[in-house]
C-alpha atoms as a PDB file:
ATOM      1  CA  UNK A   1      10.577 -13.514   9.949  1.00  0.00           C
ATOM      2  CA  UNK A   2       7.007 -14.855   9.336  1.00  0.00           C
ATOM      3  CA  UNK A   3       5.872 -12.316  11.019  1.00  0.00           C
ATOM      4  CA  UNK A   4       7.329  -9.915   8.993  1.00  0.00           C
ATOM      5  CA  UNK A   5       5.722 -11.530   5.774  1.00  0.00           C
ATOM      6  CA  UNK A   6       2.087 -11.686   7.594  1.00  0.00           C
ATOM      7  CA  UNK A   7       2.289  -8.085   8.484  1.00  0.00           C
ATOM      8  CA  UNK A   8       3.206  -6.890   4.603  1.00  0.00           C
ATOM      9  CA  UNK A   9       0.411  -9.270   3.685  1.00  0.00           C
ATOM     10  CA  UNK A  10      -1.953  -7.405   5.275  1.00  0.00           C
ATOM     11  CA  UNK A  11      -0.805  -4.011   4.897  1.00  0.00           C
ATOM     12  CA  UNK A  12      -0.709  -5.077   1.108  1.00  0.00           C
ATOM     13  CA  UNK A  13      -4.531  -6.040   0.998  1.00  0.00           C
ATOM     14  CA  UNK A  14      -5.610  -3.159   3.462  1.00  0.00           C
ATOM     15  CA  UNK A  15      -4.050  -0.340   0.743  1.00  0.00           C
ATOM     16  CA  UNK A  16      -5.314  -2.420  -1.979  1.00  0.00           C
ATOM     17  CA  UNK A  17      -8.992  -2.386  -0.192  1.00  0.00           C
ATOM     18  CA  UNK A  18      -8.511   1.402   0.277  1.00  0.00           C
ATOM     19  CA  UNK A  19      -7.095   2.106  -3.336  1.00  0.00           C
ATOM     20  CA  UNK A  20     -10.142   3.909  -4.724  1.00  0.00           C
ATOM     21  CA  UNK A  21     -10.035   6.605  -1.786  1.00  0.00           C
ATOM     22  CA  UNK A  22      -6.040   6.790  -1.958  1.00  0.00           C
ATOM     23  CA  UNK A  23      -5.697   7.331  -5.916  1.00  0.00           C
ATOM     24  CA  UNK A  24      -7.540  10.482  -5.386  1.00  0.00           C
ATOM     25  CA  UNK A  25      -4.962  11.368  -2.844  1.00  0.00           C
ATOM     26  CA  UNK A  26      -2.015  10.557  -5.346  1.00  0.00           C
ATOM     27  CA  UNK A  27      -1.338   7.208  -3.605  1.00  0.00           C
ATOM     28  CA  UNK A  28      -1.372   3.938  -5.584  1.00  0.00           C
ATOM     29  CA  UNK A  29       0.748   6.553  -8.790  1.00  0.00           C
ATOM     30  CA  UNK A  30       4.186   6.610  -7.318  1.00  0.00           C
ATOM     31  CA  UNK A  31       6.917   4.618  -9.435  1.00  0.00           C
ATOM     32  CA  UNK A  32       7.021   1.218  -8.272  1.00  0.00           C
ATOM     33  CA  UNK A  33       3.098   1.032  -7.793  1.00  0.00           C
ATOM     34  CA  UNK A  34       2.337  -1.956 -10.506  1.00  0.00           C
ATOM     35  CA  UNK A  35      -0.957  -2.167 -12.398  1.00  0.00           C
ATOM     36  CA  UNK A  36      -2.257  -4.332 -14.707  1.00  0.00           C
ATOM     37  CA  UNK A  37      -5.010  -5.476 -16.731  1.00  0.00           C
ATOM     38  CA  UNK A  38      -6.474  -9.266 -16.669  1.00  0.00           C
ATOM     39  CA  UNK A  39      -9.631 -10.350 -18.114  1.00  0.00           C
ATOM     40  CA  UNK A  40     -11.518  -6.684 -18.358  1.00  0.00           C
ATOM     41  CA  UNK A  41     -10.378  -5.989 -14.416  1.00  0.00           C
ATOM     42  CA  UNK A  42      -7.718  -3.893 -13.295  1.00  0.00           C
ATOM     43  CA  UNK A  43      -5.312  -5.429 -10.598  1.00  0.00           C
ATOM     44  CA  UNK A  44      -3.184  -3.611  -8.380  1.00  0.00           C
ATOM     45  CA  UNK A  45       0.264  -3.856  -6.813  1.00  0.00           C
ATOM     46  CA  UNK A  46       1.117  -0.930  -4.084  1.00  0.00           C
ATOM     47  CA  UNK A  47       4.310  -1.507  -3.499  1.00  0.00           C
ATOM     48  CA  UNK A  48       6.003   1.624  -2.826  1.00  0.00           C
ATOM     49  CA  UNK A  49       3.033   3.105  -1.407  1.00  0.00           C
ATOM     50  CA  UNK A  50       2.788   0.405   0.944  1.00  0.00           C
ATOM     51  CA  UNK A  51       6.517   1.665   1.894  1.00  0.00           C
ATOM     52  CA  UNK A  52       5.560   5.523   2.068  1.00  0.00           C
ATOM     53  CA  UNK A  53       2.137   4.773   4.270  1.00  0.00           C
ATOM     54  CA  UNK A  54       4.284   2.272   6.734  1.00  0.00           C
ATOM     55  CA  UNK A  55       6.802   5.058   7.090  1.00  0.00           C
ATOM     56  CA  UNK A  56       4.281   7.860   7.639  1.00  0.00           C
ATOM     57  CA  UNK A  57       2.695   5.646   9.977  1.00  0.00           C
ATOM     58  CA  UNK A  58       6.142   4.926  11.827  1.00  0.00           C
ATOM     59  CA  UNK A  59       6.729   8.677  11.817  1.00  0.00           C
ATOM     60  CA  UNK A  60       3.232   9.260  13.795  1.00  0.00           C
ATOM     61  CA  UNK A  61       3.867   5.921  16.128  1.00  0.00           C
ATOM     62  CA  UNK A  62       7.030   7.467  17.387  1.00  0.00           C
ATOM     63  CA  UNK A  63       5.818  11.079  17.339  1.00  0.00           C
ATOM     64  CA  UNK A  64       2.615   9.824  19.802  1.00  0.00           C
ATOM     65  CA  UNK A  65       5.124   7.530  22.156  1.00  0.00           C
END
């Protein structure tokens, strides 16, 4: 299970990393994507695109094997 929550972790702060090349993309806009402003900065919360690039992903893992 730990596992599991290091893994989303990390997929969560890769996409986040990546956001300004994604948004142009459409990724980082889908419903369940959660931004926010704090303090002048804008924060970040890909949720569902963290869902759509882990199943694309899957998709192309099982495609190459």
């Amino acid at each position: 299970m730990i596992r599991w929550v290091v893994v989303i972790f990390f997929s969560v702060m890769v996409i986040s990393a990546l956001m300004p090349w994604l948004e142009k993309l459409g990724i980082g806009r889908l419903p369940g994507d959660f931004r926010f402003k704090l303090f002048g900065r804008v924060f970040t919360l890909p949720f569902s695109s963290t869902v759509v690039l882990s199943l694309i992903m899957l998709v192309v893992a099982k495609i190459l094997a």
